[in-house]
N, C-alpha and C. Protein backbone atom coordinates (compact mmCIF):
# COMPACT_ATOMS: atom_id res chain seq x y z
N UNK A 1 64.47 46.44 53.80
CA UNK A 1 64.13 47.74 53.26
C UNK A 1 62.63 47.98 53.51
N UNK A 2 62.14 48.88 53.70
CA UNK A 2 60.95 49.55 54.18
C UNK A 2 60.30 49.75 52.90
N UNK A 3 58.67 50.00 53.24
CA UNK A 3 57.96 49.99 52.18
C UNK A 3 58.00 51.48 51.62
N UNK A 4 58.50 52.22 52.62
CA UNK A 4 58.83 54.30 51.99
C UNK A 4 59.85 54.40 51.57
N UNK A 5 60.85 53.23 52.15
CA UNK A 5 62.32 53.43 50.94
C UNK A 5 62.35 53.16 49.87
N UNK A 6 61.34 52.15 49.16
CA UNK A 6 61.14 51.46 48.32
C UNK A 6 60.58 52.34 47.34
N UNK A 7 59.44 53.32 47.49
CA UNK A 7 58.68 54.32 47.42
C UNK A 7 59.41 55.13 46.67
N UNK A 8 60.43 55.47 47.78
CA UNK A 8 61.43 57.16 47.42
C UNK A 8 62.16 56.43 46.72
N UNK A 9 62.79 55.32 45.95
CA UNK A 9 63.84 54.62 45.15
C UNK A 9 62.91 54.87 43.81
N UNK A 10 61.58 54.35 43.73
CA UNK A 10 60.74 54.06 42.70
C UNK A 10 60.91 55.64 42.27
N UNK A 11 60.54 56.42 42.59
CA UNK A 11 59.88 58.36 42.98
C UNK A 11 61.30 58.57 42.01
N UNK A 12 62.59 58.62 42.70
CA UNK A 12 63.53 58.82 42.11
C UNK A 12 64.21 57.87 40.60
N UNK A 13 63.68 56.54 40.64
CA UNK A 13 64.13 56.46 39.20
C UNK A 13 62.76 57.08 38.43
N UNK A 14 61.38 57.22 38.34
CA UNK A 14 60.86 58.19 37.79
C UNK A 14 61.46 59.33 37.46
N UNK A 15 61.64 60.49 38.47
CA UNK A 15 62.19 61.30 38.01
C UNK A 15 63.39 61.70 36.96
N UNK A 16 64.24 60.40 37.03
CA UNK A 16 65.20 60.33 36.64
C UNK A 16 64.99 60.09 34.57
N UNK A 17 64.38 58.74 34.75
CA UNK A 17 63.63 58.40 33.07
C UNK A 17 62.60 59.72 33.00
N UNK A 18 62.18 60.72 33.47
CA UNK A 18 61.61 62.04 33.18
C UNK A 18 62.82 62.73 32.84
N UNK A 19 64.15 63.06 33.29
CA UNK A 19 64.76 64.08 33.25
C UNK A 19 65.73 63.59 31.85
N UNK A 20 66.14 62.19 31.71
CA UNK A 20 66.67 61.60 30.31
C UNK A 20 66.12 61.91 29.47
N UNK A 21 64.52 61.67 29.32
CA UNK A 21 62.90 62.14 28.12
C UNK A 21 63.22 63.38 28.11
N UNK A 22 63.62 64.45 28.83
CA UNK A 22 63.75 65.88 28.29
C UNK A 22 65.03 66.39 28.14
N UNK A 23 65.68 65.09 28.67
CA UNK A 23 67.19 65.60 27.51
C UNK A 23 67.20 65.24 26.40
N UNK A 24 66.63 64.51 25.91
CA UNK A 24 66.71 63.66 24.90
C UNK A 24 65.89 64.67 23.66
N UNK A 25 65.02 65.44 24.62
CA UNK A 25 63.83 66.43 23.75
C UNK A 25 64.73 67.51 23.26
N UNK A 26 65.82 68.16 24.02
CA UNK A 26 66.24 69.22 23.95
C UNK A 26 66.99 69.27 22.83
N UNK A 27 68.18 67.68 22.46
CA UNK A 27 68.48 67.64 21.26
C UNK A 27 67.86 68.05 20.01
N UNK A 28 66.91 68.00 19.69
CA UNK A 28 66.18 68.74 19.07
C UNK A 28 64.77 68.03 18.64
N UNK A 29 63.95 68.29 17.57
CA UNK A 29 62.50 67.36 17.46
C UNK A 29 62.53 66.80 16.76
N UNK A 30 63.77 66.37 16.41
CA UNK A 30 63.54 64.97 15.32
C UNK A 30 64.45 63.95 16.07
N UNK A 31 65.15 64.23 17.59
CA UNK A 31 65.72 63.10 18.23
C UNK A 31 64.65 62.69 18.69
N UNK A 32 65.28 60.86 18.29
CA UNK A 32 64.41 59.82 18.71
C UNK A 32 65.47 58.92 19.29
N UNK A 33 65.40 58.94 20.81
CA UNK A 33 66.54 57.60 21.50
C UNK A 33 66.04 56.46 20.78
N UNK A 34 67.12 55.61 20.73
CA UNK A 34 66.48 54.28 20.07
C UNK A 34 65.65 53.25 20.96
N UNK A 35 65.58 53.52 21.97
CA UNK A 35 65.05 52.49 23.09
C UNK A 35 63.44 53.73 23.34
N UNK A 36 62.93 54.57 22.91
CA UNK A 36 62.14 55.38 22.76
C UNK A 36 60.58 54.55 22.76
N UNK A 37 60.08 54.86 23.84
CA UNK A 37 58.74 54.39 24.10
C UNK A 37 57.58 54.27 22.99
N UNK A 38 57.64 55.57 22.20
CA UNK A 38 57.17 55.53 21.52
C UNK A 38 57.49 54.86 19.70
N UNK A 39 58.93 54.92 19.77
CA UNK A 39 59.30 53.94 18.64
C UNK A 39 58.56 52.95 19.08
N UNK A 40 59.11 52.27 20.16
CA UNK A 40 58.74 50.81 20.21
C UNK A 40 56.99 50.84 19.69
N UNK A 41 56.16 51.29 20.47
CA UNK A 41 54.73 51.47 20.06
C UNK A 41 54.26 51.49 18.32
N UNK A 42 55.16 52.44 17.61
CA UNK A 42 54.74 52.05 16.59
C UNK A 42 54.98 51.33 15.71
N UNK A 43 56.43 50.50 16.14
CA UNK A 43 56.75 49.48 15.68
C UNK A 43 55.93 48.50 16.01
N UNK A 44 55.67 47.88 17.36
CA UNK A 44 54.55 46.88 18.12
C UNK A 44 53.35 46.94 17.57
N UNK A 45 52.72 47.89 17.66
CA UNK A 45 51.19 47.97 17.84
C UNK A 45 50.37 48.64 16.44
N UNK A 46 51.45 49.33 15.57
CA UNK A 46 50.65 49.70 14.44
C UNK A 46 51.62 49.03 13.07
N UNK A 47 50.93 49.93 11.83
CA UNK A 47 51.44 49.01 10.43
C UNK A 47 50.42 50.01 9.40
N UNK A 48 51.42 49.66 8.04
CA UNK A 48 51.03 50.37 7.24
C UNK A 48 49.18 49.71 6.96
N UNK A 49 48.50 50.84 6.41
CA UNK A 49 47.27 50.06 5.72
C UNK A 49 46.66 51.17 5.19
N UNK A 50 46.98 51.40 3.92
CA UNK A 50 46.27 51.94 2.91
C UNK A 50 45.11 52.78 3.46
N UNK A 51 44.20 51.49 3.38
CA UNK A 51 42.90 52.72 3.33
C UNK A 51 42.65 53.08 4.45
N UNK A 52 43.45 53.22 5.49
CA UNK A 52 43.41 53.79 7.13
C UNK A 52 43.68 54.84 7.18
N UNK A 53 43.00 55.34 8.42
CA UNK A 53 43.90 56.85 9.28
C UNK A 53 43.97 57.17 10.84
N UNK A 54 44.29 57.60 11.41
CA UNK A 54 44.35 57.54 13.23
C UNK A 54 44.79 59.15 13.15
N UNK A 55 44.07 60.30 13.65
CA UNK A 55 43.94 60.94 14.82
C UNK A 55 45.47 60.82 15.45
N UNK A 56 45.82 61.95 15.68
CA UNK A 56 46.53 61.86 16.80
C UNK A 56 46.23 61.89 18.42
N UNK A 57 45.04 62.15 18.59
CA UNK A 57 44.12 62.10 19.71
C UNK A 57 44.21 60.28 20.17
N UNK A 58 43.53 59.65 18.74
CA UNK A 58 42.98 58.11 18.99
C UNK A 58 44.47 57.58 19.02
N UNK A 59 45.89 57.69 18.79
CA UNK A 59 47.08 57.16 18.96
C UNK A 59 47.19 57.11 20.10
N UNK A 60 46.70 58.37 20.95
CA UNK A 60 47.68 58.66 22.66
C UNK A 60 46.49 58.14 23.16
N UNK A 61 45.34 57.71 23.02
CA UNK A 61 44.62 56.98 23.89
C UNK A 61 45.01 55.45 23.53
N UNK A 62 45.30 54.95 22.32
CA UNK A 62 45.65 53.62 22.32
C UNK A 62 46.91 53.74 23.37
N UNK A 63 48.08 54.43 22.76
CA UNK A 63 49.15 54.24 23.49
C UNK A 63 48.79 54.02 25.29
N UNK A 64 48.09 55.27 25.79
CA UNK A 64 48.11 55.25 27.33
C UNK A 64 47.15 53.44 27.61
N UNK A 65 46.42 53.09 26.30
CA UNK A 65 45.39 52.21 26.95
C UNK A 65 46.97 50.35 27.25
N UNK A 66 47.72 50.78 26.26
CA UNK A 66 48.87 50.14 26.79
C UNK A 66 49.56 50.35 27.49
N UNK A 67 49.81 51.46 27.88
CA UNK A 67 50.73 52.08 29.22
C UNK A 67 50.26 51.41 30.42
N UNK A 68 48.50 51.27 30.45
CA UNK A 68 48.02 50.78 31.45
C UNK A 68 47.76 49.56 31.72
N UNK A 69 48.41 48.89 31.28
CA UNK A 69 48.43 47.08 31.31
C UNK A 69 49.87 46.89 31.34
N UNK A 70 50.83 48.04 31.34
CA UNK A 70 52.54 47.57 31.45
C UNK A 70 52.93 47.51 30.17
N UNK A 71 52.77 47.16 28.98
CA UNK A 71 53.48 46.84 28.37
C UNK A 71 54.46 47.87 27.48
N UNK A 72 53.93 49.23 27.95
CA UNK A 72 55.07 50.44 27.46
C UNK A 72 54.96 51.13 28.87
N UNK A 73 56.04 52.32 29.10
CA UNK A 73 55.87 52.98 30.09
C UNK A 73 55.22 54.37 29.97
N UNK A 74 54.52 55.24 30.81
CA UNK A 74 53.88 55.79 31.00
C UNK A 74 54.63 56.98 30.37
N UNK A 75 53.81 58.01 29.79
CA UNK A 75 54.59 59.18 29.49
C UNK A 75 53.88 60.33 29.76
N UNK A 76 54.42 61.78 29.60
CA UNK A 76 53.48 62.95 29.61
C UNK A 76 52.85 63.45 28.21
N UNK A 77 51.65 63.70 27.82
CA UNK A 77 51.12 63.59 26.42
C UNK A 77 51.68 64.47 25.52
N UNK A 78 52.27 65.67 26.14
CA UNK A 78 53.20 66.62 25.13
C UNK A 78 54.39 65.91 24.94
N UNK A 79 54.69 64.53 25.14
CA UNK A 79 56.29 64.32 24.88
C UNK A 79 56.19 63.26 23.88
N UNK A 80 54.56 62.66 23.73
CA UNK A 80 54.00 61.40 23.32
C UNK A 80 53.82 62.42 21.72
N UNK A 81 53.57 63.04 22.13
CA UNK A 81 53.10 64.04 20.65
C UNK A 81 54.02 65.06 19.85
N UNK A 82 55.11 65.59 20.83
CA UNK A 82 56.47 65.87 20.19
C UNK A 82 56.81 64.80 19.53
N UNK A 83 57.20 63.83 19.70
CA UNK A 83 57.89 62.31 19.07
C UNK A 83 57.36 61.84 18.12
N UNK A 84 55.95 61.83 17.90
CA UNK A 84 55.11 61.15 17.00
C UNK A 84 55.34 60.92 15.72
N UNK A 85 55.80 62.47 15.39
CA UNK A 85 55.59 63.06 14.04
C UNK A 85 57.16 62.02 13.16
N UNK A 86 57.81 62.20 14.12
CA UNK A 86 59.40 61.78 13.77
C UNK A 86 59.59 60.19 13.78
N UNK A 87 59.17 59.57 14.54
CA UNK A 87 58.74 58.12 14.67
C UNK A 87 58.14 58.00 13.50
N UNK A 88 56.85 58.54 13.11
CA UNK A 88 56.01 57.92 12.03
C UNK A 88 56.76 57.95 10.57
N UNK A 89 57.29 58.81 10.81
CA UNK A 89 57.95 59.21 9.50
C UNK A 89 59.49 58.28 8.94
N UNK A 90 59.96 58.18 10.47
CA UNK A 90 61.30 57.15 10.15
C UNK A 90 60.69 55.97 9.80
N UNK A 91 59.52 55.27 10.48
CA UNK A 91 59.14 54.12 10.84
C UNK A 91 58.28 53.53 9.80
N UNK A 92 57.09 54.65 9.44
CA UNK A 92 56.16 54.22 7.87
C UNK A 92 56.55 55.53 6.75
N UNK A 93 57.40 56.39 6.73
CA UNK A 93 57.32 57.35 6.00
C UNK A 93 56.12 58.01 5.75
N UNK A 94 55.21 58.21 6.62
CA UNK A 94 54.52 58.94 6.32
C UNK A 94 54.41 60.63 7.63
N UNK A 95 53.69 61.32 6.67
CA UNK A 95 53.49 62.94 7.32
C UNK A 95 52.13 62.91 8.24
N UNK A 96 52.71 63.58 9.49
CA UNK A 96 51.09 63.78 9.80
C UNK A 96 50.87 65.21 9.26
N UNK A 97 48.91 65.34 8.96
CA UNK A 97 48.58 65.73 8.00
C UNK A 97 47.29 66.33 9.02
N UNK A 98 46.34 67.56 8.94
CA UNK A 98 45.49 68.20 9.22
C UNK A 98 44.30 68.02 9.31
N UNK A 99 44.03 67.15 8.19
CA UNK A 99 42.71 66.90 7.44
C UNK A 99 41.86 65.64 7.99
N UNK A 100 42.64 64.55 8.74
CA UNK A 100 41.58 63.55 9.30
C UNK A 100 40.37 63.93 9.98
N UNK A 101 39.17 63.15 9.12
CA UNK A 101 37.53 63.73 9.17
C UNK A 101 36.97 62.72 10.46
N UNK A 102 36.75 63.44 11.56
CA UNK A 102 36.25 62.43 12.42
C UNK A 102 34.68 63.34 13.22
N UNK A 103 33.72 62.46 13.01
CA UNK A 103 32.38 63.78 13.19
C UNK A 103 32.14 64.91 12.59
N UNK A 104 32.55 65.15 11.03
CA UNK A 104 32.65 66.47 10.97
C UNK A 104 33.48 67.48 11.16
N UNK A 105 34.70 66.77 11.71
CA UNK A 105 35.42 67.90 11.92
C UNK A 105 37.07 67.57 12.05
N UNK A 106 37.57 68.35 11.55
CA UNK A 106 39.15 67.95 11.01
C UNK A 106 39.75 67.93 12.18
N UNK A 107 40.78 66.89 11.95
CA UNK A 107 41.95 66.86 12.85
C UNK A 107 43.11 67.12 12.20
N UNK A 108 43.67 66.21 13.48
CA UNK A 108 44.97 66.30 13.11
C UNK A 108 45.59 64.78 13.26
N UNK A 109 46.46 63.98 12.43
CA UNK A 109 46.78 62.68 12.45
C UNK A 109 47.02 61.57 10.92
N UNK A 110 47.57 61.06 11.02
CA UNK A 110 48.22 60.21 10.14
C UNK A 110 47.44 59.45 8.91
N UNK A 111 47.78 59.23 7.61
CA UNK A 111 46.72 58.89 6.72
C UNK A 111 47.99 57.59 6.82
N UNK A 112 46.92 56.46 6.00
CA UNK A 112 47.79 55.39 5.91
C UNK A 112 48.18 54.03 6.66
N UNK A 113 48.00 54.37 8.31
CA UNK A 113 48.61 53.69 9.62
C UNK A 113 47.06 53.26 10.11
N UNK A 114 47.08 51.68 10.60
CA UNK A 114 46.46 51.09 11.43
C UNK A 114 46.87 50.25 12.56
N UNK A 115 45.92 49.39 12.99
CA UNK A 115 46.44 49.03 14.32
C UNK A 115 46.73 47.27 14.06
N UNK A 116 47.92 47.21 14.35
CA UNK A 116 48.34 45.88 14.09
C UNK A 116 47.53 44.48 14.90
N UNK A 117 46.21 43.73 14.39
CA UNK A 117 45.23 42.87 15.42
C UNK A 117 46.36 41.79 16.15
N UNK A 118 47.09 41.48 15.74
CA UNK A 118 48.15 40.16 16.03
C UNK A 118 48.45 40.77 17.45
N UNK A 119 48.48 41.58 17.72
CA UNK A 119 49.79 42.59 18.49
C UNK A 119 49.54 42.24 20.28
């Protein structure tokens, strides 16, 4: 097999785990596949902790900063941020919320959730 067949095989199962991620969206915004990239992430990599909070900004840069070492797969950031809300909530019961103070100035992102050091 050639190194462009190999290419167009890779190209096409991409497309393919893209076109499942937006079926999966269409069900509506609280479907979460169970094999869901982002479940896994906040199961893996975060955990409850009180006196914490994360941005939904500082989540999708942790997440992509794992995307980029392999150990989750890559996603598009509107699909990372549709999901979030529904994950966090099955996963720690908590709401994302408006008010996280970062420089002065409010966001948007989770009270409660930190980043698991073991991980």
């Amino acid at each position: 097999m050639t190194q462009n067949e190999i290419d167009t095989i890779n190209q096409a199962i991409e497309l393919l785990s893209q076109l499942a991620a937006d079926e999966d969206e269409s069900k509506g915004d609280n479907a979460v596949p169970s094999r869901c990239p982002v479940k896994r992430f906040a199961q893996e990599y975060l955990r409850p902790q009180a006196d914490s909070d994360m941005s939904c900004a500082e989540l999708w840069k942790f997440y992509c900063e794992i995307a980029e070492v392999g150990e989750l797969p890559a996603m598009r950031k509107a699909v990372f941020l549709r999901r979030l809300p529904s994950v966090m909530d099955t996963s720690y019961a908590v709401r994302k919320c408006h008010d996280i103070q970062r420089a002065g100035r409010r966001l948007r992102g989770f009270r409660g959730i930190g980043i698991k050091l073991d991980s």
